[in-house]
Protein backbone atom coordinates (compact mmCIF):
# COMPACT_ATOMS: atom_id res chain seq x y z
CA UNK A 1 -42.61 -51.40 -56.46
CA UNK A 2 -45.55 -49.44 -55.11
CA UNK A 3 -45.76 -52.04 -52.13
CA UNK A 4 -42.46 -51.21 -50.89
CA UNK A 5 -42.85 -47.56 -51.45
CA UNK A 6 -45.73 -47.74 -49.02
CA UNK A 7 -44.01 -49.56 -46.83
CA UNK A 8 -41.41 -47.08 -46.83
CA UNK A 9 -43.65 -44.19 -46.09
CA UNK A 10 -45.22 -46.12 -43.25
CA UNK A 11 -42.27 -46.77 -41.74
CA UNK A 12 -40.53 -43.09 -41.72
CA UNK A 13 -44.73 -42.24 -40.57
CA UNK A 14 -44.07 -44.76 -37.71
CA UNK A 15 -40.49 -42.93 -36.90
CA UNK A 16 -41.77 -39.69 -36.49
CA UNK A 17 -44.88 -40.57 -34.55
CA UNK A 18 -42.78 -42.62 -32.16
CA UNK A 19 -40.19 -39.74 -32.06
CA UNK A 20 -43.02 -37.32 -30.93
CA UNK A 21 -44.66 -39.37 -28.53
CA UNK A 22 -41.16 -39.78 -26.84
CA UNK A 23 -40.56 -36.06 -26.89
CA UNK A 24 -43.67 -35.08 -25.20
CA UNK A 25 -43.03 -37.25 -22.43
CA UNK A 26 -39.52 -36.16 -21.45
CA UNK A 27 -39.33 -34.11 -18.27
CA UNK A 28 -39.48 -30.83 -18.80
CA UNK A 29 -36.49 -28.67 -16.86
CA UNK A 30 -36.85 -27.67 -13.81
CA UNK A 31 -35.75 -24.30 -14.07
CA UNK A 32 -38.34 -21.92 -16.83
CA UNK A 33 -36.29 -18.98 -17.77
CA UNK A 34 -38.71 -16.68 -20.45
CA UNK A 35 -38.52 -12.79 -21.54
CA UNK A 36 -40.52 -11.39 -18.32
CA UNK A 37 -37.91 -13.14 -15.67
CA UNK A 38 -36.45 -15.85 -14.27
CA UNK A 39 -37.26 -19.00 -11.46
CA UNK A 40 -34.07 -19.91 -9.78
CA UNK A 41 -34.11 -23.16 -8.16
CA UNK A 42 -31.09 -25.14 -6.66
CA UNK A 43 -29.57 -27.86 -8.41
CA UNK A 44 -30.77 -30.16 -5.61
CA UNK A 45 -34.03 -28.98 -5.80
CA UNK A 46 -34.32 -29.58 -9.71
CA UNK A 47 -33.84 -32.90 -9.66
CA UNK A 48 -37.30 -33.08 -7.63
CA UNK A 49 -39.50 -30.88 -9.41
CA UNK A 50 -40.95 -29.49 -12.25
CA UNK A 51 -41.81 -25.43 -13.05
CA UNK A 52 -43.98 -26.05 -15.91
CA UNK A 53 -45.65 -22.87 -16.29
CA UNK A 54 -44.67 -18.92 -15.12
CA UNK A 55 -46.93 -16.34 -16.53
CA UNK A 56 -46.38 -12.78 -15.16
CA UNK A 57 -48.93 -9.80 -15.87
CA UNK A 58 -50.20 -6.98 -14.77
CA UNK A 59 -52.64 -6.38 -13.27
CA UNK A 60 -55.46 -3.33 -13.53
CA UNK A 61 -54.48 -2.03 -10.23
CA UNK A 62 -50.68 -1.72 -11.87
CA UNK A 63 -49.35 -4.29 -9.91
CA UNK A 64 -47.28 -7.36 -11.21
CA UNK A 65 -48.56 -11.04 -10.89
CA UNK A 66 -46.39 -13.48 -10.80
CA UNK A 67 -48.08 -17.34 -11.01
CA UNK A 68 -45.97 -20.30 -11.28
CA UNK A 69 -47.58 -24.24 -11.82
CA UNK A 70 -44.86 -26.34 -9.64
CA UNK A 71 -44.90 -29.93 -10.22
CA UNK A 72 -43.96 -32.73 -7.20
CA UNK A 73 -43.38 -35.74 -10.42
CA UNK A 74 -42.20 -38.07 -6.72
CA UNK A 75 -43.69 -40.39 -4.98
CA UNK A 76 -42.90 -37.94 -1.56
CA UNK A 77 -44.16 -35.06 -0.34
CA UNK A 78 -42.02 -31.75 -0.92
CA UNK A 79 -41.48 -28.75 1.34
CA UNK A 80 -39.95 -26.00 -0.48
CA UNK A 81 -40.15 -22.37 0.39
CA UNK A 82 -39.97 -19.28 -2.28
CA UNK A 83 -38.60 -15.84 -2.07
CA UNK A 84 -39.84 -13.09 -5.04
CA UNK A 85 -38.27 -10.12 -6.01
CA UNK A 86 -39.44 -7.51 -7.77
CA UNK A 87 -37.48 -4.91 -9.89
CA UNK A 88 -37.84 -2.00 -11.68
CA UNK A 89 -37.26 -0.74 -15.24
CA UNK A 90 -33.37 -0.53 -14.12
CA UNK A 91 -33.46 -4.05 -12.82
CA UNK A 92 -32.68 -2.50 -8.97
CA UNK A 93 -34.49 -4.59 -6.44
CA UNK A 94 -37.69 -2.64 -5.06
CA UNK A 95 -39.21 -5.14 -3.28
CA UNK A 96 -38.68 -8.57 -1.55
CA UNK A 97 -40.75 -11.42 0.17
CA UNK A 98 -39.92 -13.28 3.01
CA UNK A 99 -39.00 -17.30 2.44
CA UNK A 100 -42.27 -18.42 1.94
CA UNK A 101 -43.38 -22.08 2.74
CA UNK A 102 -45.16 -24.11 0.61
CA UNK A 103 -46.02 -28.47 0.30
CA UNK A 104 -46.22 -29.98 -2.51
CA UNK A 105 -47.58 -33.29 -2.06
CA UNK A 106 -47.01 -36.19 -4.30
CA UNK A 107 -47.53 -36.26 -7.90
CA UNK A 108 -49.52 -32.75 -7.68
CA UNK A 109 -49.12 -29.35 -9.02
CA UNK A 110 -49.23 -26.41 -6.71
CA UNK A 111 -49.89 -22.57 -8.24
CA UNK A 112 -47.72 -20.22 -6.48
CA UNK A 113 -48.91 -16.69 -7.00
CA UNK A 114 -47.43 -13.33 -5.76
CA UNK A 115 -48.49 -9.99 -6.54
CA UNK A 116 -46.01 -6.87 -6.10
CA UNK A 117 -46.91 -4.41 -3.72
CA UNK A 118 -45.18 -1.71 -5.51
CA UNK A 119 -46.50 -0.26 -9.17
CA UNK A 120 -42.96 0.53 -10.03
CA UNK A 121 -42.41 -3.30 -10.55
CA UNK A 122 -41.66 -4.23 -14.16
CA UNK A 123 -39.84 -8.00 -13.70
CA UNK A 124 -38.99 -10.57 -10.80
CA UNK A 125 -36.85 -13.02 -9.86
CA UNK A 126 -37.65 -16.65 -7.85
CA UNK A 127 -35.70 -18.66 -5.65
CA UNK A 128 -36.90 -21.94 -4.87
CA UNK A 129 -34.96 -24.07 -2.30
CA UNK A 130 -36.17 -26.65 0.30
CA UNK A 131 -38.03 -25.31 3.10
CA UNK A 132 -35.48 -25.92 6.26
């Protein structure tokens, strides 16, 4: 009887191992959405990459940080460009970049950082499409 409890317990052990191993390898979304702002990134654009990290801060000077890790998971190289905005405490739209370019090559991570100019900046938004 105690065999088979073992047995038992080794298998559910076995289920949840496998279960978490399995989990941790799924692809993350595309698309990171947390409680400073959102990365906006079209649908086509998802199926290629990978946000896997946006911090924003700020920094001493007052001004905003935004850094974003950007995954190419392909076997291609990637152009994509960005565009940040940066609003206030009313969510009004203070201050915008130009489409900025960026390549990813394959199977690397980029960090795409962008500070606001503007010390009235309290959140952002990203767009991320392919670079034309």
């Amino acid at each position: 009887m105690k065999n088979d409890q073992w047995k038992m317990y080794l298998s559910v052990l076995c289920i949840v191992c496998v279960t978490a191993f399995m989990s941790s390898c799924a692809r993350k979304p595309a698309v990171v959405s947390n409680q400073w702002g959102q990365v906006n990134a079209t649908a086509m654009v998802q199926e290629f990459i990978q946000v896997t990290h946006v911090r924003v801060r700020t920094l001493d000077s007052g001004n905003l940080q935004v850094s974003l890790k950007v995954l190419n998971p392909t076997h291609n190289d990637i152009a994509l460009r960005c565009k940040f905005t940066f609003v206030d405490d009313g969510n009004f739209a203070i201050e915008e970049t130009s489409w900025m370019p960026y390549l990813i090559e394959r199977g690397m991570t980029v960090d795409i950082i962008e500070n606001s100019i503007s010390y009235q900046a309290k959140d952002f938004r990203v767009n991320i499409d392919f670079q034309e």
